[in-house]
N, C-alpha and C. Protein backbone atom coordinates (compact mmCIF):
# COMPACT_ATOMS: atom_id res chain seq x y z
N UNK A 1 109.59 245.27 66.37
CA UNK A 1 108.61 246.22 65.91
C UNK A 1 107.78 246.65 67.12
N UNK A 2 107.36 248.00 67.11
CA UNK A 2 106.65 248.40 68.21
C UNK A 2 105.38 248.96 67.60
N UNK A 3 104.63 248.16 67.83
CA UNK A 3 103.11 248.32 67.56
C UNK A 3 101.99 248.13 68.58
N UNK A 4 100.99 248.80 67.69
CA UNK A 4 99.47 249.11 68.51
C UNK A 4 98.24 247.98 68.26
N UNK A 5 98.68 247.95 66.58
CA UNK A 5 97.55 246.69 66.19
C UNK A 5 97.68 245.05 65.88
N UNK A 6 96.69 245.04 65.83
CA UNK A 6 96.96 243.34 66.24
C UNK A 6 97.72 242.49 65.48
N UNK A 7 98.48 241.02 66.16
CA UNK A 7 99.73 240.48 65.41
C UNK A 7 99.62 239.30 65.58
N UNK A 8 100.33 238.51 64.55
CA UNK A 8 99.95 236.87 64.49
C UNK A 8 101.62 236.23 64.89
N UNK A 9 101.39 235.29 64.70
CA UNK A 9 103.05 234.46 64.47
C UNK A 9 102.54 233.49 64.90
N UNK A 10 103.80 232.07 64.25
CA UNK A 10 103.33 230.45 64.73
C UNK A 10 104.10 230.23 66.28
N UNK A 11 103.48 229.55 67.01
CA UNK A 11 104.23 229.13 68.38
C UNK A 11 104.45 227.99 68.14
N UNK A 12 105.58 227.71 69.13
CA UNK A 12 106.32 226.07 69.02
C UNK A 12 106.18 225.89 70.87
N UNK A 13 105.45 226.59 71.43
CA UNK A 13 105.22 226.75 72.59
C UNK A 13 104.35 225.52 73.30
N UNK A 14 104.28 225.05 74.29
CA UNK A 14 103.70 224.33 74.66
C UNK A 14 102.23 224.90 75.13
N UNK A 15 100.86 224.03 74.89
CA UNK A 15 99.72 225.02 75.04
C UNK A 15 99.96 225.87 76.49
N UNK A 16 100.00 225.05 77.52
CA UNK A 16 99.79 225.46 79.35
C UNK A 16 101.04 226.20 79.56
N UNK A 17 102.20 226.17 78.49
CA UNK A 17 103.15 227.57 78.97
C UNK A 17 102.82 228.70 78.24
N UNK A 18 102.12 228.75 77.07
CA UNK A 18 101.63 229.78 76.16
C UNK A 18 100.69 230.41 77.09
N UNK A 19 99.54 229.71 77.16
CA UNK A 19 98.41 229.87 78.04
C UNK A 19 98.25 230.82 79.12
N UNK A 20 99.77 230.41 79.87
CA UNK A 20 99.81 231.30 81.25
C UNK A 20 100.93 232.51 81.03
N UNK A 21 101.53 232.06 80.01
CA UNK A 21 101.94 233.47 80.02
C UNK A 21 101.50 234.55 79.01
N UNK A 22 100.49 234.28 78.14
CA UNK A 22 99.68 235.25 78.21
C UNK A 22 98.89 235.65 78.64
N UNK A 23 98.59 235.44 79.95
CA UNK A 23 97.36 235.23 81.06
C UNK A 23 98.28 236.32 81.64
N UNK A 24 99.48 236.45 82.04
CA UNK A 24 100.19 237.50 82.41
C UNK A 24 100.07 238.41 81.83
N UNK A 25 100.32 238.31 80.62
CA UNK A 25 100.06 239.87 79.84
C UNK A 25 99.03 240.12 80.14
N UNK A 26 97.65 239.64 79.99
CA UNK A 26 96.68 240.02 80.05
C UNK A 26 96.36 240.58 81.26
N UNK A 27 96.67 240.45 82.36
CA UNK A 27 96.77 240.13 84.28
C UNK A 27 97.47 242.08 83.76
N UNK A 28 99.11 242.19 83.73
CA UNK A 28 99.81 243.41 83.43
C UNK A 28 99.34 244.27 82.29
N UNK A 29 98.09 244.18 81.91
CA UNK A 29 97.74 245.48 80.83
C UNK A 29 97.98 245.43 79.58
N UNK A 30 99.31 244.17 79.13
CA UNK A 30 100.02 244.72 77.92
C UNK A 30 99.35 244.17 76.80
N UNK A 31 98.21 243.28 77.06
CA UNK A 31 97.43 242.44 75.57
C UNK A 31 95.61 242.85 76.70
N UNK A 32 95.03 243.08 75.57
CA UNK A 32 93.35 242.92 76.00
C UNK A 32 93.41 241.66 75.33
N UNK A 33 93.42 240.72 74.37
CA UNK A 33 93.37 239.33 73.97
C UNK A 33 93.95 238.76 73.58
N UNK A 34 93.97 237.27 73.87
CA UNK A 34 94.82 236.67 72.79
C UNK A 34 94.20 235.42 72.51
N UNK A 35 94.31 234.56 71.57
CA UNK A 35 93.74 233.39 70.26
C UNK A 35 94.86 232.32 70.10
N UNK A 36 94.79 231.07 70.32
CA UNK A 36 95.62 230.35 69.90
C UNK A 36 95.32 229.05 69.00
N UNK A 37 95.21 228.42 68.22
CA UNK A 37 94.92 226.80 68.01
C UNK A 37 96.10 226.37 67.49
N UNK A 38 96.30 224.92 68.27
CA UNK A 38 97.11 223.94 67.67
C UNK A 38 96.88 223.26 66.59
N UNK A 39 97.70 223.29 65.43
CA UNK A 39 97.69 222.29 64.02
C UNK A 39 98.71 221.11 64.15
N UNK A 40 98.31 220.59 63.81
CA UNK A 40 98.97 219.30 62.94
C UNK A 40 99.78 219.70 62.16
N UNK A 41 101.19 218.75 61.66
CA UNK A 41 101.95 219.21 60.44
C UNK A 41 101.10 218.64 59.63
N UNK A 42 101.36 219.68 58.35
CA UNK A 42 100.48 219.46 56.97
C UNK A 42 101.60 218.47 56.15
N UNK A 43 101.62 218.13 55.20
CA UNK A 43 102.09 217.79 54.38
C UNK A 43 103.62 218.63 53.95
N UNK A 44 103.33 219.75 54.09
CA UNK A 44 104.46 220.83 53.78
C UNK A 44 104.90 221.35 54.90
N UNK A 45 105.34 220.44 56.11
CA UNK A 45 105.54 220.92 57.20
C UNK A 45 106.08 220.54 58.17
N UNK A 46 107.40 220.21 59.02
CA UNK A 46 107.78 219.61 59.36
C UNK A 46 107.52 218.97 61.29
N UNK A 47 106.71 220.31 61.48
CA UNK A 47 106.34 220.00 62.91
C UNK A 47 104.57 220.62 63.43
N UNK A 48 104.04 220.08 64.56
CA UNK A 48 102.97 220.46 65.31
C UNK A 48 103.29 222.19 65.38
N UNK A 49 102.62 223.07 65.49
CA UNK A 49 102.39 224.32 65.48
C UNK A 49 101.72 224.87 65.88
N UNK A 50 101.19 226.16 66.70
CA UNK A 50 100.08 226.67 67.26
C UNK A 50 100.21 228.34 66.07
N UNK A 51 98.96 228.97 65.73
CA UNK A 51 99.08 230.10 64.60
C UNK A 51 97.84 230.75 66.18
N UNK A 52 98.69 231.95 66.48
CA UNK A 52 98.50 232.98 67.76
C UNK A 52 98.28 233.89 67.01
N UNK A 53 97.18 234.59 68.03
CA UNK A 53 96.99 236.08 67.74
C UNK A 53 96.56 236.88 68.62
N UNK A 54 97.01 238.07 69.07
CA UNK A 54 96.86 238.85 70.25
C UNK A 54 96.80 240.29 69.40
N UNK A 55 95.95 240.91 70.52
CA UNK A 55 95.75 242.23 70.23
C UNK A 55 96.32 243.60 71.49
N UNK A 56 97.05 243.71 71.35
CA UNK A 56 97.52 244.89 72.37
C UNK A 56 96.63 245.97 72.97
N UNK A 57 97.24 246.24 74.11
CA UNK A 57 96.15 247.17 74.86
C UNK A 57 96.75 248.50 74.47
N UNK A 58 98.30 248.54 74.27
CA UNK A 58 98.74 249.93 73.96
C UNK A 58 99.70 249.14 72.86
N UNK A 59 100.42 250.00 73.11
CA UNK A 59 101.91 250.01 71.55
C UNK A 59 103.05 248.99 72.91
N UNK A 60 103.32 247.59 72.08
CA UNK A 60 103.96 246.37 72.27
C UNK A 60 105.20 246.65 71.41
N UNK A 61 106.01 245.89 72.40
CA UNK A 61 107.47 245.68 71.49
C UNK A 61 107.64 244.31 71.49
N UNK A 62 107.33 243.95 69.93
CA UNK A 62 106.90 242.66 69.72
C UNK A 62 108.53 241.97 69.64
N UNK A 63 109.56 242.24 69.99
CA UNK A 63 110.67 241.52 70.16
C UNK A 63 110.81 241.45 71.15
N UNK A 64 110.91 242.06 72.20
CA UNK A 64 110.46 241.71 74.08
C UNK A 64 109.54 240.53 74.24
N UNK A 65 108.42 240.78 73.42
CA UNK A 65 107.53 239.86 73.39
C UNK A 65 107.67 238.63 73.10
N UNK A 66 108.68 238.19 72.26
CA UNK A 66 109.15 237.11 71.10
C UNK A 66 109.97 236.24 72.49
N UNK A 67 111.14 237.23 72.89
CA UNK A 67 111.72 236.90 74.34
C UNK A 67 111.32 236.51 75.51
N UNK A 68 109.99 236.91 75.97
CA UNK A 68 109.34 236.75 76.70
C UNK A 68 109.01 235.56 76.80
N UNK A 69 107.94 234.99 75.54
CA UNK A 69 107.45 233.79 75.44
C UNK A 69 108.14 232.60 75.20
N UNK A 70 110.24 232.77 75.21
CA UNK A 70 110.95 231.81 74.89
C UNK A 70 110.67 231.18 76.30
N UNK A 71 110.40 229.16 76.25
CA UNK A 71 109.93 228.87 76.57
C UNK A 71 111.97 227.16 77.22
N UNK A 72 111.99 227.01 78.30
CA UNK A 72 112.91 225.81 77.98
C UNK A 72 112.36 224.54 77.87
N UNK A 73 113.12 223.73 76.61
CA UNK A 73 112.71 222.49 75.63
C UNK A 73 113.54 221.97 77.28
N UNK A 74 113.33 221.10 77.64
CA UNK A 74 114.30 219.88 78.26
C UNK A 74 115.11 218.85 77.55
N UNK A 75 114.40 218.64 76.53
CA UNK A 75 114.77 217.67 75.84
C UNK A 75 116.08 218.78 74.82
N UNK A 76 115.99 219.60 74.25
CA UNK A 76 117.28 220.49 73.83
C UNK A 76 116.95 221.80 74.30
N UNK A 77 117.91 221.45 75.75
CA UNK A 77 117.95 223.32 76.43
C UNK A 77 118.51 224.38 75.78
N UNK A 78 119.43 223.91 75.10
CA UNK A 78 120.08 224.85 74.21
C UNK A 78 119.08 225.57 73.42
N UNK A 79 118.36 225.00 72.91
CA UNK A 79 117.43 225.65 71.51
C UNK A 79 115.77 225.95 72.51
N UNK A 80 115.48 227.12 72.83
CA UNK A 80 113.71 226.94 73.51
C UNK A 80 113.19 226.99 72.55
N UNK A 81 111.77 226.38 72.81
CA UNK A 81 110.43 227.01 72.46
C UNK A 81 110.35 228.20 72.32
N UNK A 82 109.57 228.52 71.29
CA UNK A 82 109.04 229.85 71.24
C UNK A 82 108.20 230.18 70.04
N UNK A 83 107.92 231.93 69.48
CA UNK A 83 107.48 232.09 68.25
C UNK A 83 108.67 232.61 67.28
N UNK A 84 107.85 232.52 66.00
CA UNK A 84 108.89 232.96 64.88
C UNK A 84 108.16 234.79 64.94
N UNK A 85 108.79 235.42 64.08
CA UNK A 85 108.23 236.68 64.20
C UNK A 85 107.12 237.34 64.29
N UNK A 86 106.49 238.32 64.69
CA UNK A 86 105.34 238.72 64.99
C UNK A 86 104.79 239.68 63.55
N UNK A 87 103.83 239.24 62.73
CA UNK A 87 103.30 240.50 62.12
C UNK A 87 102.41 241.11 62.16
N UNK A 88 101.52 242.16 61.83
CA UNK A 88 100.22 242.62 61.51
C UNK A 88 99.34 241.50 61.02
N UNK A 89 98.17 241.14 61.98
CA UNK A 89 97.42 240.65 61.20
C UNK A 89 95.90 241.28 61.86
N UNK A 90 94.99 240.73 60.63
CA UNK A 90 93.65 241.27 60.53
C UNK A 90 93.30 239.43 60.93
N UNK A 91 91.95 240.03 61.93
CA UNK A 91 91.38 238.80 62.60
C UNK A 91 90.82 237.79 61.90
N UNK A 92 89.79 238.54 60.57
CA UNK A 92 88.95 237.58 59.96
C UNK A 92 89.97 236.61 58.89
N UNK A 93 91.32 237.20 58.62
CA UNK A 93 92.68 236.42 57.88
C UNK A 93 92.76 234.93 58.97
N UNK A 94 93.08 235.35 59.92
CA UNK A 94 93.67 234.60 61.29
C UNK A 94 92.67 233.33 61.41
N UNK A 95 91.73 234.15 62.03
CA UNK A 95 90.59 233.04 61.96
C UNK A 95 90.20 232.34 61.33
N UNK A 96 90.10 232.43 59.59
CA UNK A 96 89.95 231.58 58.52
C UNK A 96 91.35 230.58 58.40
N UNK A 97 92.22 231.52 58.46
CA UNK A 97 92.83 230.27 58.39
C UNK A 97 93.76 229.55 59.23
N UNK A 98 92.88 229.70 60.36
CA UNK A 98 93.01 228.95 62.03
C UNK A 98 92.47 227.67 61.99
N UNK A 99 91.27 227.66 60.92
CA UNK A 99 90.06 226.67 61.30
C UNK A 99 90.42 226.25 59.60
N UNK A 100 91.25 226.70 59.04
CA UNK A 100 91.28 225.86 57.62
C UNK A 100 90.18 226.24 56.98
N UNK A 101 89.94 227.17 56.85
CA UNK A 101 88.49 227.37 56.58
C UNK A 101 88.69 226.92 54.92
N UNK A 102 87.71 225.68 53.93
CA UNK A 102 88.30 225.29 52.50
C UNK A 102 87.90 226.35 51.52
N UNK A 103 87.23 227.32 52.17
CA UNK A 103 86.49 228.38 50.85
C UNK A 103 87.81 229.64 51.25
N UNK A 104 88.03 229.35 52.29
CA UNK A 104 89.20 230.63 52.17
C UNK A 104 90.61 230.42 51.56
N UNK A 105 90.93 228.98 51.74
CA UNK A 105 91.84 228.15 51.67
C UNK A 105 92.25 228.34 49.88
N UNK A 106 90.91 228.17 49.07
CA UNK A 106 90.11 227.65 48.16
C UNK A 106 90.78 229.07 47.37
N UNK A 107 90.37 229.99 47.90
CA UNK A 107 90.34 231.47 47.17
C UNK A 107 91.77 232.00 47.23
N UNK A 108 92.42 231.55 48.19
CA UNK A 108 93.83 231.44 47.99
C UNK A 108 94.97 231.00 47.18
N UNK A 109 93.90 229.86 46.53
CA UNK A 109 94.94 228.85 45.77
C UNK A 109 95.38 227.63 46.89
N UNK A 110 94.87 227.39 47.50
CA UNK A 110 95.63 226.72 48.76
C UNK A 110 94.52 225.12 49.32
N UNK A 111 94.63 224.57 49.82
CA UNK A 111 93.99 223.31 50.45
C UNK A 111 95.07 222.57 51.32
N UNK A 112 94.06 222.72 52.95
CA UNK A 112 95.22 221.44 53.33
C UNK A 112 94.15 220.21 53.98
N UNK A 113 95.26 219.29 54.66
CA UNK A 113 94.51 218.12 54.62
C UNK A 113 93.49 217.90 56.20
N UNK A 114 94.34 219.24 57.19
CA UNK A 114 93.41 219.16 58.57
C UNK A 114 92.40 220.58 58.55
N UNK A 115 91.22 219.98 58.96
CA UNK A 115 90.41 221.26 59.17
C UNK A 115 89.92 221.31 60.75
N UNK A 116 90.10 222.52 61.35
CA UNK A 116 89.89 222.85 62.73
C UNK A 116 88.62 223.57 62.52
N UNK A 117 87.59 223.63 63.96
CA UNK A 117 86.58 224.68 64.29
C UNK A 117 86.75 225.49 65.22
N UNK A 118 86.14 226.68 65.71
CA UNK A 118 86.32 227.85 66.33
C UNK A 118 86.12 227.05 67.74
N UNK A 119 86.07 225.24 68.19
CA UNK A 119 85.80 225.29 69.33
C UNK A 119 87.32 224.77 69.67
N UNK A 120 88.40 224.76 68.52
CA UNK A 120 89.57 223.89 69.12
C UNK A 120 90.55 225.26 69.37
N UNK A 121 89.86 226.92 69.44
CA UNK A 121 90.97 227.90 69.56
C UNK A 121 90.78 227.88 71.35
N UNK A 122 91.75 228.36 71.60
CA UNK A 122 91.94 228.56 73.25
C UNK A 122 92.53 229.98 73.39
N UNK A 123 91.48 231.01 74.14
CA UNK A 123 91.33 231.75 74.01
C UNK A 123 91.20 233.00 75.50
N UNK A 124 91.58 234.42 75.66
CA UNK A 124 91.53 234.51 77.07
C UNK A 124 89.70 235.23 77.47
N UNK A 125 89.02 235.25 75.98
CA UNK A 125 87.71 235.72 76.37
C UNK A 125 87.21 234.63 75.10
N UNK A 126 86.08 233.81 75.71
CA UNK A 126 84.97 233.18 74.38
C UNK A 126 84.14 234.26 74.06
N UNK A 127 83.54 234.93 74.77
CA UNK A 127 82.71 236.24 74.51
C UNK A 127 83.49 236.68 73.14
N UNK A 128 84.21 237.39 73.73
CA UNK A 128 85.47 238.20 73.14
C UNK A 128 85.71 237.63 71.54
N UNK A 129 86.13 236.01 71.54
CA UNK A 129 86.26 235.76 70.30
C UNK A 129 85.12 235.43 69.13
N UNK A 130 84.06 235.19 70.03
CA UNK A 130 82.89 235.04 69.49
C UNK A 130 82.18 236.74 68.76
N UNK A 131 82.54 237.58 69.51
CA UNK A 131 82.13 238.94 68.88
C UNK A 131 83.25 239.21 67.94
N UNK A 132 84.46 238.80 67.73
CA UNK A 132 85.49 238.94 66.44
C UNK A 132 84.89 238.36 65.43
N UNK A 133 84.55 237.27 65.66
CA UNK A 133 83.92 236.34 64.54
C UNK A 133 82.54 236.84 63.75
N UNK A 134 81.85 236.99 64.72
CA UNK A 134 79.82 237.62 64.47
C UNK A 134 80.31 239.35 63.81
N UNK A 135 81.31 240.02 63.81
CA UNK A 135 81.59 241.17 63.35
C UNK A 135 82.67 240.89 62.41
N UNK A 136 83.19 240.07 61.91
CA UNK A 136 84.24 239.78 60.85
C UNK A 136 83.55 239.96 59.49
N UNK A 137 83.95 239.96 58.46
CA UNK A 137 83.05 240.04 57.27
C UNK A 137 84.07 239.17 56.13
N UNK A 138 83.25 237.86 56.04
CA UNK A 138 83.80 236.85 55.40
C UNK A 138 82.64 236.69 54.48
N UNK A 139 82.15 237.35 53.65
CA UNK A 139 81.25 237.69 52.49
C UNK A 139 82.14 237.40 51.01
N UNK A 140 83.24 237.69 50.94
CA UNK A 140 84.24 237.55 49.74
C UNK A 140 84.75 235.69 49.75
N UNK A 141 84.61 235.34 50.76
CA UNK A 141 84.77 233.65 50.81
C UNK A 141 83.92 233.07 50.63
N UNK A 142 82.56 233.46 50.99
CA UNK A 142 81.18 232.81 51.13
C UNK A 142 80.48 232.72 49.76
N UNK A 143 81.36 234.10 49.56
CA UNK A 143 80.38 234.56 47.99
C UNK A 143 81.15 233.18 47.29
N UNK A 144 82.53 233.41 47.07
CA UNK A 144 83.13 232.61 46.84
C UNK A 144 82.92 230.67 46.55
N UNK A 145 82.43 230.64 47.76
CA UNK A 145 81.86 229.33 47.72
C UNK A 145 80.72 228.84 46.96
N UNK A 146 79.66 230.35 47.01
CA UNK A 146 78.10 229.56 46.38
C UNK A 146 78.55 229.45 44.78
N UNK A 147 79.96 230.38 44.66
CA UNK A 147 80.52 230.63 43.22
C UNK A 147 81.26 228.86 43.01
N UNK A 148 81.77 228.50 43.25
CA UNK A 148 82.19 227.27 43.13
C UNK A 148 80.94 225.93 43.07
N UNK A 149 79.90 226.31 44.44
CA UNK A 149 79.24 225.33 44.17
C UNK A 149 78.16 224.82 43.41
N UNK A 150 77.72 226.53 42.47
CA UNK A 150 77.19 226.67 40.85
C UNK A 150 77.79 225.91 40.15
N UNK A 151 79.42 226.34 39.91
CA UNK A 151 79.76 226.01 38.83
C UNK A 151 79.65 224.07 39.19
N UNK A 152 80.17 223.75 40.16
CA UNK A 152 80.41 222.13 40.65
C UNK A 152 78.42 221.63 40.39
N UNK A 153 77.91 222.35 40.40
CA UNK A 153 76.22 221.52 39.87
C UNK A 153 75.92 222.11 38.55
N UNK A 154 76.75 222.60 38.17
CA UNK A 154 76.59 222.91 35.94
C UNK A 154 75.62 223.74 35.77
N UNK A 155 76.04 224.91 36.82
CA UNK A 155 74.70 226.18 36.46
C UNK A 155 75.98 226.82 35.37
N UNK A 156 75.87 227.08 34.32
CA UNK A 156 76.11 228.00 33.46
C UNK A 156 76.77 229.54 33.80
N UNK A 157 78.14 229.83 32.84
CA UNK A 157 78.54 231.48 32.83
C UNK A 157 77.52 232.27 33.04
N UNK A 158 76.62 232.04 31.79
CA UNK A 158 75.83 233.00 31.63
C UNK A 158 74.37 233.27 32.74
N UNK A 159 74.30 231.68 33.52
CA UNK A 159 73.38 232.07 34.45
C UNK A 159 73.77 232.72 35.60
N UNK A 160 75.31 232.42 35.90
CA UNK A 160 75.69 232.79 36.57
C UNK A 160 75.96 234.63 36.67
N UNK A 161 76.19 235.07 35.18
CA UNK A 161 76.00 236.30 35.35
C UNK A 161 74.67 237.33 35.03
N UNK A 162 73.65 236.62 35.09
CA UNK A 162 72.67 236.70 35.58
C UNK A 162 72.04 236.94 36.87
N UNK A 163 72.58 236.15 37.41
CA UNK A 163 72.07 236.15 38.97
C UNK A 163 73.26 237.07 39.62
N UNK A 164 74.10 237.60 39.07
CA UNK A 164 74.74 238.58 40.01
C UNK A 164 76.12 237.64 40.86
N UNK A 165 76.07 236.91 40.27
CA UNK A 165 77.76 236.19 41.23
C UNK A 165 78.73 236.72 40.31
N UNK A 166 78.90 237.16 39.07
CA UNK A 166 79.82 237.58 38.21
C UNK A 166 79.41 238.74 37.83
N UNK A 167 80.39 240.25 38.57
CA UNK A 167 79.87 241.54 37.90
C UNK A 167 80.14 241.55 36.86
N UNK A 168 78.95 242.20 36.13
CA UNK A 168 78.73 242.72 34.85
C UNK A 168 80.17 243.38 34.34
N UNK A 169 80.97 244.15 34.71
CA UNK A 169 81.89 244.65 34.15
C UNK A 169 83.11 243.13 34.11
N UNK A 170 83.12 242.65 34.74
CA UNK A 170 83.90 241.73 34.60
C UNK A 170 83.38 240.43 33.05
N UNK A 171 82.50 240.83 32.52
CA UNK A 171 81.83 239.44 32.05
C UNK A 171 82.32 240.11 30.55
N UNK A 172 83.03 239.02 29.48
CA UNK A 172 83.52 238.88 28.69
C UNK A 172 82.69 238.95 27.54
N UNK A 173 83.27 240.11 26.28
CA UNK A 173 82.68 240.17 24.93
C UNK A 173 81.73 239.55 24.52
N UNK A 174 82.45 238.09 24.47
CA UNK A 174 82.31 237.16 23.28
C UNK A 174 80.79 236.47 24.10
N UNK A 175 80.36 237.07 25.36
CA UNK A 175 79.05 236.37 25.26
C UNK A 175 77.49 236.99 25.44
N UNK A 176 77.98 238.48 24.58
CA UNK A 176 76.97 239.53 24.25
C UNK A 176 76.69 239.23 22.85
């Protein structure tokens, strides 16, 4: 795919070969940033993983790219390191669920058992990722949460749609 906006995929990359060779891209023009953190396998998962995200400076051919970052295993030369496919992603997606975030996790349907913070991403600007974050709008998770942690201290439907966590059009017949 040859694209302009920004793209995620998991790496099987080692951090210090990831690291520097997107330090190249960045060095040759072809990424203004890129985001990485290492996970743990979850439960549903069979290996360590890094979930990347870079943003292009122009229009990338994210299969050059895929090639690029193939990386040689020593241990099986045959098979490298590398990423699985590249897609579109939106930052404040990435970031939540970089860091496990449990209210995003939560709103998903989803929970896992490791949670990361924004200090374990490795990154080619902190500035940079720190203004993704302070301009992201994670209001639909947050809301989310004070919505869960009503109901988890036994504030009531109806207080609840009271105070505005449950729009009015959404709030059911049977308790008019």
């Amino acid at each position: 795919m040859i694209t302009r906006t920004p793209i995620s995929t998991i790496s099987y990359n080692t951090d210090y070969y990831l690291y520097q060779k997107l330090n190249e891209k960045i060095k040759s023009g072809d990424i203004e940033f890129f985001a990485f953190i290492h996970h743990l396998p979850e439960l549903d998962e069979t290996k360590a993983h890094k979930h990347l995200y870079i943003i292009p400076s122009s229009n990338i051919d994210t299969f050059s790219l895929q090639h690029y970052l193939e990386e040689i295993d020593l241990s099986f030369p045959d098979k490298p390191l590398g990423c699985l496919l590249f897609r579109h992603s939106k930052f404040s997606d990435w970031f939540l669920y970089a860091i496990h975030d449990k209210d995003y996790l939560a709103s998903k349907n989803e929970s896992r058992l490791h949670h990361y913070t924004s200090d374990d991403i490795v990154c080619s600007s902190y500035d940079y990722l720190n203004e993704l974050i302070h301009i992201s709008d994670f209001a639909k998770y947050k809301t989310f949460a004070r919505l869960r942690e009503s109901v988890e201290s036994g504030v009531s439907f109806r207080d609840l749609v009271y105070n505005g966590f449950i729009p009015i059009q959404q709030k059911p017949f049977e308790i008019w």
